[in-house]
Protein backbone atom coordinates (compact mmCIF):
# COMPACT_ATOMS: atom_id res chain seq x y z
CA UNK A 1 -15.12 -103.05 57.10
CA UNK A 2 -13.91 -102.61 61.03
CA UNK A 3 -16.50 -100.99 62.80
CA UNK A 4 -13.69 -98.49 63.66
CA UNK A 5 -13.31 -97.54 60.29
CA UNK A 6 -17.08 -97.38 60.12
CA UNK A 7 -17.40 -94.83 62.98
CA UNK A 8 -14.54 -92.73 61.63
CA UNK A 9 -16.36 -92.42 59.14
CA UNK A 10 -19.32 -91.55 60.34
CA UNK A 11 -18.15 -88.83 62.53
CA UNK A 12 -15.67 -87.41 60.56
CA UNK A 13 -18.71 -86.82 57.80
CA UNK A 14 -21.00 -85.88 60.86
CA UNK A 15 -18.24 -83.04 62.64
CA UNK A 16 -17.25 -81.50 59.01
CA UNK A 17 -21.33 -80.91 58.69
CA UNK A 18 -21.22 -79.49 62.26
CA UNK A 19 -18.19 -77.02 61.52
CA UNK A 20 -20.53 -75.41 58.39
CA UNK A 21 -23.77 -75.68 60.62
CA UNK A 22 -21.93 -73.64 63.25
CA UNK A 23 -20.61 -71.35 60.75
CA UNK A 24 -23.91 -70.88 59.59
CA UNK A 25 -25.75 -70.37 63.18
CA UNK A 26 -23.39 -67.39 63.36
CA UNK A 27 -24.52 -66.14 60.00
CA UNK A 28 -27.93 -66.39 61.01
CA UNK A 29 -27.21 -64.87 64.45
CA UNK A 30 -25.43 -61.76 62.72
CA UNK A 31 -28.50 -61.41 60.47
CA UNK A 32 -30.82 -61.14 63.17
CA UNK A 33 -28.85 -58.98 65.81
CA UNK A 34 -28.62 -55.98 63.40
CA UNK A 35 -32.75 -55.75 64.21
CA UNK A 36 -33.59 -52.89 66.02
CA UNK A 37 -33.88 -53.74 69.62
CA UNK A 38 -31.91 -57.13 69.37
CA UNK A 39 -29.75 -56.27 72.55
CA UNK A 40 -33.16 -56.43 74.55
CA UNK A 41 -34.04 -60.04 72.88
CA UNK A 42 -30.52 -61.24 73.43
CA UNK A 43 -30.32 -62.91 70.17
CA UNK A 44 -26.93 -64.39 70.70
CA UNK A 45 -28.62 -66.53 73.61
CA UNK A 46 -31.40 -67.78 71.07
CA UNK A 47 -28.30 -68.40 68.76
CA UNK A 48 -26.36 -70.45 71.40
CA UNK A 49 -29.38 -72.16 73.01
CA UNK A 50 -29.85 -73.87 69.71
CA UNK A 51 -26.61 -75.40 69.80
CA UNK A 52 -27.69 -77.54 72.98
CA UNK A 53 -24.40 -76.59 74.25
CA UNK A 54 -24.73 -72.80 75.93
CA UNK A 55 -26.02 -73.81 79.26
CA UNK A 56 -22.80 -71.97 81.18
CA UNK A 57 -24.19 -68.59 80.19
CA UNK A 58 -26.51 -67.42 83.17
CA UNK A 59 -29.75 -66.57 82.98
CA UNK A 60 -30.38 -62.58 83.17
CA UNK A 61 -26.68 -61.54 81.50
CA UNK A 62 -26.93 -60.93 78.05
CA UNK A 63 -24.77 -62.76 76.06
CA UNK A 64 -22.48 -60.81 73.29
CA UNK A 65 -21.34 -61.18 69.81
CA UNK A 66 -17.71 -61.77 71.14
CA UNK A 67 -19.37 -64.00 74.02
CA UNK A 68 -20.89 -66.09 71.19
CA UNK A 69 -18.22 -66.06 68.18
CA UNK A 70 -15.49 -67.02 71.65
CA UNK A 71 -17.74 -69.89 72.19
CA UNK A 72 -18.94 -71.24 68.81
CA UNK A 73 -15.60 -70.32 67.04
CA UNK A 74 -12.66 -70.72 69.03
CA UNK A 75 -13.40 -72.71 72.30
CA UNK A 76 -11.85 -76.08 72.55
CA UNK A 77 -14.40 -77.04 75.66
CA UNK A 78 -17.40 -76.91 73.07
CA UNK A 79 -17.33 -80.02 71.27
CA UNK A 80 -19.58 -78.50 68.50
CA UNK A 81 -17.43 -74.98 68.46
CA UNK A 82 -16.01 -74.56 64.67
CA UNK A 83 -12.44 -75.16 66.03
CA UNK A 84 -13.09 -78.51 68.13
CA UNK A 85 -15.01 -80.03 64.93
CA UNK A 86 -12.55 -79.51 62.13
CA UNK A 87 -9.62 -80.62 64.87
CA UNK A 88 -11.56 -84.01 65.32
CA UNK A 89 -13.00 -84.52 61.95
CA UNK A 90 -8.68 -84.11 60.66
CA UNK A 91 -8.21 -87.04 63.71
CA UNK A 92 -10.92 -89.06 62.63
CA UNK A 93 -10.05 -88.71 58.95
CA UNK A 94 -6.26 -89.70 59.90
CA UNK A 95 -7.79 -93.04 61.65
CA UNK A 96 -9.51 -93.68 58.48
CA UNK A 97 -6.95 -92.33 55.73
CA UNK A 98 -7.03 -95.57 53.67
CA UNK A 99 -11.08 -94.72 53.02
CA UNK A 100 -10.23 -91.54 51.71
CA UNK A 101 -9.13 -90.00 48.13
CA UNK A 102 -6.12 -87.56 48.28
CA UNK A 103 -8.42 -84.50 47.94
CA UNK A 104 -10.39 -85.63 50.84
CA UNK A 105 -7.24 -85.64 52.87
CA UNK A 106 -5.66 -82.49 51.85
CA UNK A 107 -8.98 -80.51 52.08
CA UNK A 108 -8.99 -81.60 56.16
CA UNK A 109 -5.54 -81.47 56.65
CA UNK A 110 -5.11 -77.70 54.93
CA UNK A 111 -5.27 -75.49 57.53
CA UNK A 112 -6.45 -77.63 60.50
CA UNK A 113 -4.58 -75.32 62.99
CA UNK A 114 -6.03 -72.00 61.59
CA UNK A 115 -8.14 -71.22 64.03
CA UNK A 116 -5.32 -71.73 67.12
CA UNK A 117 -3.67 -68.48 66.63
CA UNK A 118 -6.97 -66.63 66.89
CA UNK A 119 -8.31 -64.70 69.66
CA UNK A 120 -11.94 -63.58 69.94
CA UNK A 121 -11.21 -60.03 69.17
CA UNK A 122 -9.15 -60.80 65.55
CA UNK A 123 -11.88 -63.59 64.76
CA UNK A 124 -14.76 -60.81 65.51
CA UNK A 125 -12.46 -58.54 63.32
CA UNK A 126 -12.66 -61.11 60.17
CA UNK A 127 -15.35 -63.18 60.67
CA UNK A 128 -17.06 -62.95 57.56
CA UNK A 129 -13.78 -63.95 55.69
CA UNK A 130 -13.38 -66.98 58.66
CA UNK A 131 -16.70 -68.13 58.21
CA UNK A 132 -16.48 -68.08 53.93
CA UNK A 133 -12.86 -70.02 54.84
CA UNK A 134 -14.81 -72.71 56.94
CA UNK A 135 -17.54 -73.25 54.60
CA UNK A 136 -15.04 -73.54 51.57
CA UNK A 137 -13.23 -76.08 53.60
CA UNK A 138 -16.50 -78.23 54.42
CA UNK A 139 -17.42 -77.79 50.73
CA UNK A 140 -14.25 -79.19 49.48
CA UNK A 141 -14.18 -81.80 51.44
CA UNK A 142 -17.81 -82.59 49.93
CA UNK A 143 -16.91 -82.10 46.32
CA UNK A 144 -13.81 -84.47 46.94
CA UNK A 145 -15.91 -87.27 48.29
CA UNK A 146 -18.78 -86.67 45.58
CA UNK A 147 -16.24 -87.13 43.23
CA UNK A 148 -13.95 -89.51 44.06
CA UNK A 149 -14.50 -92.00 47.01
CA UNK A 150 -15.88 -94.90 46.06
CA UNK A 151 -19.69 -96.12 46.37
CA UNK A 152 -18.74 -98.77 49.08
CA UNK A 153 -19.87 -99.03 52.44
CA UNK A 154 -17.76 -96.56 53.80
CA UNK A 155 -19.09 -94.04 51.44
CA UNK A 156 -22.53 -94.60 52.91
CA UNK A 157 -21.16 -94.45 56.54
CA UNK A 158 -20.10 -91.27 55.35
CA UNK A 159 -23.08 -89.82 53.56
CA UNK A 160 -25.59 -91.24 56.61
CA UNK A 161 -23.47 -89.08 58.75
CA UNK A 162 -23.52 -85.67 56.88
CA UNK A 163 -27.12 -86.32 56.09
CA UNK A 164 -28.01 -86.94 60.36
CA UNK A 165 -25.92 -84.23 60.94
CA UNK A 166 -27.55 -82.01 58.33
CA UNK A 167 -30.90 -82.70 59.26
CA UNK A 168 -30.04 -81.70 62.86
CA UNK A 169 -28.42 -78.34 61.64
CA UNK A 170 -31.64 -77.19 59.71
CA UNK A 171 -33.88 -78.05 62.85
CA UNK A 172 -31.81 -76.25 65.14
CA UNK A 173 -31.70 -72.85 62.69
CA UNK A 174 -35.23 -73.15 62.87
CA UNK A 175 -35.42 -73.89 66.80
CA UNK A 176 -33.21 -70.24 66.73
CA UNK A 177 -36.04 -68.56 64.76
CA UNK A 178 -38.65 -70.06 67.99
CA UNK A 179 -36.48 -68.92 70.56
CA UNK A 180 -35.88 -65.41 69.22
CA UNK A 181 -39.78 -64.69 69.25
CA UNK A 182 -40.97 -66.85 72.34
CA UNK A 183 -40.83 -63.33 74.57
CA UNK A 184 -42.84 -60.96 71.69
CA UNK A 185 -45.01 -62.70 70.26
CA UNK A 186 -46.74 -59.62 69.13
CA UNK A 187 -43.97 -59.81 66.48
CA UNK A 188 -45.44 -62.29 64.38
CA UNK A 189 -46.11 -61.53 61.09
CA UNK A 190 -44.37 -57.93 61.21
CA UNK A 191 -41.11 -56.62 59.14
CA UNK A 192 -39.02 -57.83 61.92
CA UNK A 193 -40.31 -61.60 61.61
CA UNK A 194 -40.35 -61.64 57.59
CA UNK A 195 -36.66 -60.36 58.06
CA UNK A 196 -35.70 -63.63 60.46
CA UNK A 197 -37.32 -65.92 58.68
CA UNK A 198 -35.89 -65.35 55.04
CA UNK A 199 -32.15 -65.03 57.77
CA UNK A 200 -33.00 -68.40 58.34
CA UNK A 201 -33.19 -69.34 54.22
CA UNK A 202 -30.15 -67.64 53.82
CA UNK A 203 -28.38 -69.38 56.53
CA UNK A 204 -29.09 -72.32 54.52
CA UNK A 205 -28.37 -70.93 51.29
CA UNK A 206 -32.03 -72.01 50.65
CA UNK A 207 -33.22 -67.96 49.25
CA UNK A 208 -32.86 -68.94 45.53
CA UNK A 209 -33.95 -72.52 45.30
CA UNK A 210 -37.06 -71.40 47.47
CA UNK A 211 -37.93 -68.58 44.97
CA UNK A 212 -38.16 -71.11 42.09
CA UNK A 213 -40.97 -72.70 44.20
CA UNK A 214 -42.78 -70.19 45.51
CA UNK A 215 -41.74 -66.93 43.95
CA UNK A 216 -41.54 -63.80 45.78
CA UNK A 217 -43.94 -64.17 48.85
CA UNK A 218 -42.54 -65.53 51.79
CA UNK A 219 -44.84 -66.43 54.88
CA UNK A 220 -43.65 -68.62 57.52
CA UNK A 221 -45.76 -71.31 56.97
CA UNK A 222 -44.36 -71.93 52.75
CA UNK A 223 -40.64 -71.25 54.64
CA UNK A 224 -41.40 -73.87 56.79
CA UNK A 225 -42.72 -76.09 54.00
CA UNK A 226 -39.52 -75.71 52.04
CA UNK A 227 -37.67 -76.14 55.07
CA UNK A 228 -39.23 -79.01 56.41
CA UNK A 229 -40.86 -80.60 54.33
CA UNK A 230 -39.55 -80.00 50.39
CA UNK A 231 -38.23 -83.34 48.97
CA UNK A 232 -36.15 -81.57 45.96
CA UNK A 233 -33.96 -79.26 48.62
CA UNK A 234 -30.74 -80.88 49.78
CA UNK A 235 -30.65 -78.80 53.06
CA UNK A 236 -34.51 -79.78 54.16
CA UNK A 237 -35.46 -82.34 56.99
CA UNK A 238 -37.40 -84.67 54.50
CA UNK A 239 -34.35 -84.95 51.65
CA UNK A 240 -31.66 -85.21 54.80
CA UNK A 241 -34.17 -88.47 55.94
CA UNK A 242 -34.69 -90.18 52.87
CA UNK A 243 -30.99 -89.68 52.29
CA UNK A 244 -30.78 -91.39 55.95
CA UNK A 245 -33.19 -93.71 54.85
CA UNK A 246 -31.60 -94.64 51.45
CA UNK A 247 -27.70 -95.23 52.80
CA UNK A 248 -28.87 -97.02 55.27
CA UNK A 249 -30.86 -99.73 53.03
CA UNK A 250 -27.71 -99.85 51.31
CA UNK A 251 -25.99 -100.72 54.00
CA UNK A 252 -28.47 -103.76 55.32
CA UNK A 253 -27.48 -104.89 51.76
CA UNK A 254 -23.71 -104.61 52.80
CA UNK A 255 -24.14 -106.43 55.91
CA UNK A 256 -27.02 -109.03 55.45
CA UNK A 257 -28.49 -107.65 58.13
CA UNK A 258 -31.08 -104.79 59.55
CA UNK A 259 -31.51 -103.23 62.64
CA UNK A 260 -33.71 -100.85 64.68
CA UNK A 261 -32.40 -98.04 62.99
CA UNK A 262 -33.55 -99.19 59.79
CA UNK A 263 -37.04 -99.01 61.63
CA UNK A 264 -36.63 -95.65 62.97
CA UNK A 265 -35.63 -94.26 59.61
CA UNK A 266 -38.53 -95.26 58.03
CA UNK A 267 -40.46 -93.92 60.25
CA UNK A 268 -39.18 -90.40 59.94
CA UNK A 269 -39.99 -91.00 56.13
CA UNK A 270 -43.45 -91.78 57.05
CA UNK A 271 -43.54 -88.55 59.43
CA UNK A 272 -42.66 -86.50 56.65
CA UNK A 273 -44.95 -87.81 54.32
CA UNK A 274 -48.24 -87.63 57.01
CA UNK A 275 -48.17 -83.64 57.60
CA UNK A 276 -48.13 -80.69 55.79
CA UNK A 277 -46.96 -77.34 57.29
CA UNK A 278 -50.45 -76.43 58.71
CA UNK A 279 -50.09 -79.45 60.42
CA UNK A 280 -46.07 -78.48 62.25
CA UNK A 281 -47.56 -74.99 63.16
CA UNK A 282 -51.15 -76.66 64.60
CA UNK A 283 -48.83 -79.29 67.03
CA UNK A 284 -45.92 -75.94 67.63
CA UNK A 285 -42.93 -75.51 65.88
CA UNK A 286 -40.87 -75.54 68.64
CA UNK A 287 -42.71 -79.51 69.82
CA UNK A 288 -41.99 -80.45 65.87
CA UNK A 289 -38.28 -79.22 66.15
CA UNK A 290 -37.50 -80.74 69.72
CA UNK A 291 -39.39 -84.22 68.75
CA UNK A 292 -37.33 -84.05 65.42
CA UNK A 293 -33.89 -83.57 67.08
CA UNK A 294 -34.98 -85.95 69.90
CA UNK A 295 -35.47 -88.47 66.97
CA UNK A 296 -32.57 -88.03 65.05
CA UNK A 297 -30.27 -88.09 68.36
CA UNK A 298 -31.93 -92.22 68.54
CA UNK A 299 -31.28 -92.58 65.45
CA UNK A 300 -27.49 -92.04 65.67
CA UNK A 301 -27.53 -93.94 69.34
CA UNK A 302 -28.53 -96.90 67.08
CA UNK A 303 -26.94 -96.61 63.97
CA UNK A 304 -23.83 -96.79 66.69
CA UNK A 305 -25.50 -99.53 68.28
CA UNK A 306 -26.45 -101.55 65.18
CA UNK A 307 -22.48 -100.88 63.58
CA UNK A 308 -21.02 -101.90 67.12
CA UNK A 309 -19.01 -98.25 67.28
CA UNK A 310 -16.95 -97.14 69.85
C-alpha cells in the first residue's frame, strides 16, 4: 500500500473519531453547566481547555455556551471543531476512495456541507438534534467499515487511527472533569461531583455497561477504573491500547518490519496492566491524563514516522 493511502487512512479514521469526541465534549459540557453556580466555574473553559485548542479565550472572561458551541461546532480555524473534522475526514476519504466500501463513502459524503449554512445562534437553537446527526454520521461510517472493508492493511491503518484517537477523547473528558474542580476542591465527593462524574459516563455512553460491573454505586475511583482501566469497555484507555497494540502487530506482519511504535505500544499495555485506580488517584489524575495524552501524541508522531506519512 502507498504510504499516502496509509495516512488517508489513518486520519480519515482518526478526524471521524474527533467529530463524535467533540460532539460528545459538548454533551458533557451541557451536563455540567446546568449545576448550580456553573457561570462562576466557567465550565465551558474546562470544556474547551480539554480540547488543547482554546488558548485564544483570555484569561478572566468567561467563556459562553454560544462562545463554545461557535468554536467546537462551526469554526473552520479549529482543526478539531465538528465542522473542520468531517470536511477533512470527506477529503481524506476521497484521496483514499478505492480503500473504501460504498457505505463508507456515502456515510462521509451525506451531508458534508451541513454544518456551512449554520450560524452559532441556529446551531445553539438545535444542538441536541446536530449533535444526535453527527454521532449517527460517525456511527455509520463505523458500522460500514465493521461490515464491509476488508481485513487488509488498510483496515488496520484505519482501526489504529479510531482507536489513538479514541483513547485521546476519553482522557481528555476526563481531563474536563479535573479542570472543572481544580478551583473547589471542597466539592469532592458532594452531589455536585457524583453528578459530573456519571456526565462524564454518559458522555461516553459508558452509564449502562458500567452498571453491569459495578451496580448502582458510583465513586470516582470505580468510574475511573471503568474508564481507565476496564479491558471489556470499547470506549476505555486500556481496550483503545490493546486495540493500538493489536493492529499494529498486524501490521509488522504486513510489512516485515517493526518500529518504535511497536515499542511504545507495548508499553502503554504494560502501563495499564501495572496500576490499579488507587494507584492514578495516588500519582493525580490530572499527571495520569497529561502523561497519557503526552504518550499517545508519540505514538502517532511514530506510527507517521515508521509508515513514512506525509
Amino acid at each position: 500500500m502507498l504510504s499516502r493511502t496509509a495516512e488517508n487512512l489513518f486520519w480519515m479514521a482518526r478526524y471521524m473519531e474527533r467529530a463524535e469526541a467533540t460532539a460528545r465534549l459538548i454533551t458533557m459540557g451541557q451536563r455540567m453547566a446546568i449545576l448550580p453556580g456553573a457561570h462562576h466555574r466557567d465550565e465551558w473553559r474546562s470544556v474547551v481547555r480539554a480540547t488543547g485548542t482554546g488558548h485564544q479565550f483570555p484569561e478572566g472572561r468567561i467563556v459562553s455556551e454560544s462562545d463554545a458551541v461557535s468554536y467546537l461546532m462551526l469554526d473552520l480555524d479549529n482543526p478539531s471543531s465538528i465542522r473542520s473534522c468531517l470536511l477533512k475526514a470527506r477529503a481524506n476519504g476521497k484521496s483514499a476512495r478505492t480503500m473504501l466500501t460504498q457505505d463508507m463513502w456515502e456515510s462521509l459524503n451525506d451531508g458534508w456541507r451541513k454544518l456551512d449554512s449554520y450560524d452559532v445562534g441556529e446551531a445553539r437553537q438545535q444542538l441536541p438534534a446536530l449533535i444526535d446527526w453527527v454521532k449517527t454520521r460517525v456511527m455509520t461510517f463505523r458500522g460500514a467499515a465493521h461490515s464491509g472493508q476488508l481485513r487488509n492493511e488498510g483496515h488496520d491503518f484505519l482501526r489504529t487511527g479510531s482507536a489513538l484517537e479514541r483513547a485521546q477523547m476519553t482522557l481528555r473528558l476526563l481531563d474536563v472533569k479535573y479542570y472543572v474542580l481544580l478551583p473547589e476542591t471542597e466539592v469532592v465527593g458532594g452531589n455536585r461531583d457524583h453528578y459530573q462524574w456519571t456526565s462524564v459516563l454518559y458522555a461516553l455512553s459508558g452509564a449502562r455497561a458500567y452498571h453491569h460491573v459495578y451496580g448502582g454505586t458510583y465513586t470516582p475511583w470505580q468510574i475511573t477504573d471503568f474508564l481507565v482501566l476496564n479491558r471489556l469497555f470499547p470506549r476505555s484507555v486500556a481496550y483503545c491500547y490493546d486495540q493500538i497494540a493489536y493492529r499494529l502487530n498486524r501490521l509488522a506482519g504486513w510489512h516485515n518490519a517493526r518500529a518504535a511504535c511497536h515499542d511504545t505500544a507495548r508499553e502503554l499495555v504494560a502501563a495499564m496492566e501495572s496500576i490499579d485506580s488507587g494507584e492514578i488517584f495516588r500519582r493525580g489524575l490530572h499527571e495520569t491524563v497529561q502523561n497519557g495524552l503526552a504518550m499517545t501524541n508519540r505514538l502517532g508522531f511514530e506510527i507517521a514516522e515508521a509508515y513514512h506519512f506525509g
